[in-house]
N, C-alpha and C. Protein backbone atom coordinates (compact mmCIF):
# COMPACT_ATOMS: atom_id res chain seq x y z
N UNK A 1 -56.10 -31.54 -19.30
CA UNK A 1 -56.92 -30.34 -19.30
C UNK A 1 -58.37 -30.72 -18.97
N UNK A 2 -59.01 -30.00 -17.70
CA UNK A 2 -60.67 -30.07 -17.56
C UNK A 2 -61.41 -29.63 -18.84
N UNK A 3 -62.56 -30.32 -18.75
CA UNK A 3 -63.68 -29.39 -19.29
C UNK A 3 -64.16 -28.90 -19.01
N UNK A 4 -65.23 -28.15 -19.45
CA UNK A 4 -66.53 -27.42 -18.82
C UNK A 4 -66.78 -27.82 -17.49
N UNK A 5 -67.38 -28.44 -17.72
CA UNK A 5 -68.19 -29.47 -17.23
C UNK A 5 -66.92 -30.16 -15.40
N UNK A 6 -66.15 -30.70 -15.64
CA UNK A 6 -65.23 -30.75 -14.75
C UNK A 6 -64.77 -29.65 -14.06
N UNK A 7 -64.75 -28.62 -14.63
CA UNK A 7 -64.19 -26.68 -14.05
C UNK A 7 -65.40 -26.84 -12.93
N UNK A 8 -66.90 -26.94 -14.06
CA UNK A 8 -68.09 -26.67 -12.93
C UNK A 8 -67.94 -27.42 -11.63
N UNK A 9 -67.75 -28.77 -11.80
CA UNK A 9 -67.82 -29.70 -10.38
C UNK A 9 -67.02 -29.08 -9.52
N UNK A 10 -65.68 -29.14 -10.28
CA UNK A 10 -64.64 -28.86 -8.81
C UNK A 10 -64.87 -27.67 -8.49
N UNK A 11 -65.37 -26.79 -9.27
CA UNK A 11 -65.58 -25.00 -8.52
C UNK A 11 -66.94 -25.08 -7.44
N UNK A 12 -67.81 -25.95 -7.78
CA UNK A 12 -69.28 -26.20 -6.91
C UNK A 12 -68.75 -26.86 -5.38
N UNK A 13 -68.17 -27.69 -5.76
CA UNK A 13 -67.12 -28.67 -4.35
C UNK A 13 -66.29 -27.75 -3.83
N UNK A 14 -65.61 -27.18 -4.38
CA UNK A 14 -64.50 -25.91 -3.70
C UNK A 14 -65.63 -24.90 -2.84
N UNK A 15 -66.73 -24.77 -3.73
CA UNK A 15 -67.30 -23.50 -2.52
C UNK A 15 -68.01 -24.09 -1.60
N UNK A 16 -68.29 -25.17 -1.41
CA UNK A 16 -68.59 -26.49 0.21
C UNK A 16 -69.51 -27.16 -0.43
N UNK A 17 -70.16 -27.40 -1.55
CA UNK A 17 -71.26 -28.11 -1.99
C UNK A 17 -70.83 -29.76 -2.05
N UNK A 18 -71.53 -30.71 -1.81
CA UNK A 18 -71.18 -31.49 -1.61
C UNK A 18 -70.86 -32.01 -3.32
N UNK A 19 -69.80 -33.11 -3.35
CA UNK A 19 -70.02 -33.86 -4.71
C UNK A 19 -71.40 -34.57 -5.37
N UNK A 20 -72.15 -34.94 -4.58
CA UNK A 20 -73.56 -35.48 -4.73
C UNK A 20 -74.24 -34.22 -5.54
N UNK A 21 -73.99 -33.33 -4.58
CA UNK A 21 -74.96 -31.99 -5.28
C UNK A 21 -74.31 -31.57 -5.99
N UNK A 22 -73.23 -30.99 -6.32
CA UNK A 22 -72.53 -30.83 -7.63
C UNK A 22 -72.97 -32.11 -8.82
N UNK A 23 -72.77 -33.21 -8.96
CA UNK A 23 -73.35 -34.00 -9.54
C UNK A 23 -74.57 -33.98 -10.64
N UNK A 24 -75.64 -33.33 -8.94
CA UNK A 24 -76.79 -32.86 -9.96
C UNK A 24 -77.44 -31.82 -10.61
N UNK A 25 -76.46 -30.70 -10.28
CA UNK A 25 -76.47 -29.53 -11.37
C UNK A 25 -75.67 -30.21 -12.44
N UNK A 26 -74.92 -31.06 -12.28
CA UNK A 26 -73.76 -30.82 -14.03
C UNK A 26 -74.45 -31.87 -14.58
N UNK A 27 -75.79 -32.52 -13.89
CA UNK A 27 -75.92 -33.80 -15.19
C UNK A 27 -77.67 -32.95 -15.60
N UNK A 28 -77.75 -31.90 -14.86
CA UNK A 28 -79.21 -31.18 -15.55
C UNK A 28 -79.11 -30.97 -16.65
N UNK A 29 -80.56 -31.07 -17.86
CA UNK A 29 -80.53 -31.11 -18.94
C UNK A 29 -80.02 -29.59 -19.68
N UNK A 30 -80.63 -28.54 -18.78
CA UNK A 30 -80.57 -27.03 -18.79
C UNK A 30 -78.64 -26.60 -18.74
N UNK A 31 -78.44 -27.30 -17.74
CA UNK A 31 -77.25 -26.83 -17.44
C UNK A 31 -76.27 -27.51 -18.40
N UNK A 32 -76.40 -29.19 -18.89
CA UNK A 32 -75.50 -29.87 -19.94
C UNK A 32 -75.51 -29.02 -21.17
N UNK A 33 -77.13 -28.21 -21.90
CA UNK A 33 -76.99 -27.43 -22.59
C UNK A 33 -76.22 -26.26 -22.97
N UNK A 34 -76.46 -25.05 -21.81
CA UNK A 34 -75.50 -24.33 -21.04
C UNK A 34 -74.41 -24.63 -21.69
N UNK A 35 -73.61 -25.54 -21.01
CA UNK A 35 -72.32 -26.15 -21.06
C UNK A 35 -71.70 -26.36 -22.59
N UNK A 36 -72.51 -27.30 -23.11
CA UNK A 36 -71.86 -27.16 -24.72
C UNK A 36 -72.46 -26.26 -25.70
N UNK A 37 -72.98 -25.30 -25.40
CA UNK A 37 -72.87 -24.27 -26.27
C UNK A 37 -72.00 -23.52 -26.64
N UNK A 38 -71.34 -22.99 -27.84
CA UNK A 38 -70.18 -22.50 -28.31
C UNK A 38 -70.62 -21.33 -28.70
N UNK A 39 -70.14 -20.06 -28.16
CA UNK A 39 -69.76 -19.39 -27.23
C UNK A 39 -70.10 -19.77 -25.88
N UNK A 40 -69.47 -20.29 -24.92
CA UNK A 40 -70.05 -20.20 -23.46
C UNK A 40 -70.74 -18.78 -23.23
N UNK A 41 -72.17 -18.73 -22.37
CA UNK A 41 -72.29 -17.46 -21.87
C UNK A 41 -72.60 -17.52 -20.07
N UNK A 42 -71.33 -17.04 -19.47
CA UNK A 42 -71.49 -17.51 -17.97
C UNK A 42 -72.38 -16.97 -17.46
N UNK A 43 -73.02 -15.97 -17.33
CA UNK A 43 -73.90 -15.43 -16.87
C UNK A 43 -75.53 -16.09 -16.97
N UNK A 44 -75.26 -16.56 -18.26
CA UNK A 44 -76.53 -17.45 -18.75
C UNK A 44 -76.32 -18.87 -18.14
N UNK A 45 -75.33 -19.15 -18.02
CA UNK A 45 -74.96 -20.67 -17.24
C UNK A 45 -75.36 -20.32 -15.64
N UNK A 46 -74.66 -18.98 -14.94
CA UNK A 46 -75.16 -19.28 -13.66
C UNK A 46 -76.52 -18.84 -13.43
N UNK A 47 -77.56 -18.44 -14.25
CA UNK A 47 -78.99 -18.10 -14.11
C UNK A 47 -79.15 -19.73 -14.37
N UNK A 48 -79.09 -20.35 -15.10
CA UNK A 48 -79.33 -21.32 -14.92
C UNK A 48 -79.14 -22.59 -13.85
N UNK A 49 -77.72 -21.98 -13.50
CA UNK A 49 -77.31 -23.27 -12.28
C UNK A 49 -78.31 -22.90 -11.34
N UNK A 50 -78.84 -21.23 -10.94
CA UNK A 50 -79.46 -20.97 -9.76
C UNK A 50 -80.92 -22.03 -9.86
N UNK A 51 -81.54 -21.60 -11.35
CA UNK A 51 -82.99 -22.29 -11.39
C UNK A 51 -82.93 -23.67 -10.92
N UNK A 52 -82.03 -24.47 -11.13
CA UNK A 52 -82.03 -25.84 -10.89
C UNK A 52 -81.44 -26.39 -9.58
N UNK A 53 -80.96 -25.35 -8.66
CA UNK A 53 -80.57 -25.54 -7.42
C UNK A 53 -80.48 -24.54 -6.12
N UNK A 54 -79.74 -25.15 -5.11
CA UNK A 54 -79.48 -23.92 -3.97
C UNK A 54 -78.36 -23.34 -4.15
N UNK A 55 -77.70 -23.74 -5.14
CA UNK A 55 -76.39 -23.03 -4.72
C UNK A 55 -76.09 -21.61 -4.89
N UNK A 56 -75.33 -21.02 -4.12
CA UNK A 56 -75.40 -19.68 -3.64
C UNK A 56 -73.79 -19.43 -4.31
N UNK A 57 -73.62 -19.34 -5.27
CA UNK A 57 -72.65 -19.48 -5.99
C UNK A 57 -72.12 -17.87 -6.24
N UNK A 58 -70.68 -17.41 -5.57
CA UNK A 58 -70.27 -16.24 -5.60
C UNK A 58 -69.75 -15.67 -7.06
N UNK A 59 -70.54 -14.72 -7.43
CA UNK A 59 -70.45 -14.27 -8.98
C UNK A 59 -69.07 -13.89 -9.39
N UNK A 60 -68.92 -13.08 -8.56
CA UNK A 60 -67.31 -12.53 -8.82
C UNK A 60 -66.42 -13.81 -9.63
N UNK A 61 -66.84 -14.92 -8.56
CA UNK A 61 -65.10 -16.06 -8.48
C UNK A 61 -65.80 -16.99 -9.94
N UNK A 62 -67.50 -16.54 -10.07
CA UNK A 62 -67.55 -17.55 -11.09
C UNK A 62 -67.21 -17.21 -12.48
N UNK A 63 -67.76 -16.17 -12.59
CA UNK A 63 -67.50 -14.92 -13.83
C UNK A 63 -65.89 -15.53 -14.16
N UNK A 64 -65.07 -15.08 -12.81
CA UNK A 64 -63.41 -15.21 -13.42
C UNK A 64 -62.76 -16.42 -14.45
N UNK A 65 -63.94 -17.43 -13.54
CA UNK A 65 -63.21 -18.76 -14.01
C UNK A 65 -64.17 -19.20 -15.31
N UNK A 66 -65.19 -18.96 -15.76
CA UNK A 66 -65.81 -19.08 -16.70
C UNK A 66 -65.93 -18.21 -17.63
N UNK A 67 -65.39 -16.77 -17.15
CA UNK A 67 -65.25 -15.67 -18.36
C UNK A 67 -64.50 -15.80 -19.63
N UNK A 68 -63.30 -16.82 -19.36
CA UNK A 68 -62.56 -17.21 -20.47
C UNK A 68 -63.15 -18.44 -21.03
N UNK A 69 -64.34 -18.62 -20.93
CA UNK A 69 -64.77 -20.22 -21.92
C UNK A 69 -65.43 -18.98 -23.12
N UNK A 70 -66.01 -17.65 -22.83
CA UNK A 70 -66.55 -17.09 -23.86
C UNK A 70 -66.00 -17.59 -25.46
């Protein structure tokens, strides 16, 4: 089973981002926070992925796959 944290990479790489740049959103301090907070809140995770990068990350597909970490 992935974690967090692993869901994020391979979903950042799946939408063409390279592994390098996936990399350095999931090792940001903002975003590691994000991440182990219990309740996940995705919406608050992808305001955050945006501040710390380019990625143009489609809400719909992210919501789906991170809606169930709530």
């Amino acid at each position: 089973m992935l974690d967090r944290s692993q869901h994020l990479k391979l979903f950042l790489i799946g939408s063409g981002d390279s592994q390098k740049d996936a990399e350095v959103v999931v090792s940001d301090k903002w975003v590691r926070e994000e991440l182990d907070r219990h309740p996940l809140n995705p919406k608050r995770l992808l305001w955050v992925m945006r501040r710390v990068s380019n990625f143009r990350v489609p809400e719909n597909q992210f919501f789906h796959l991170f809606g169930r970490y709530r």
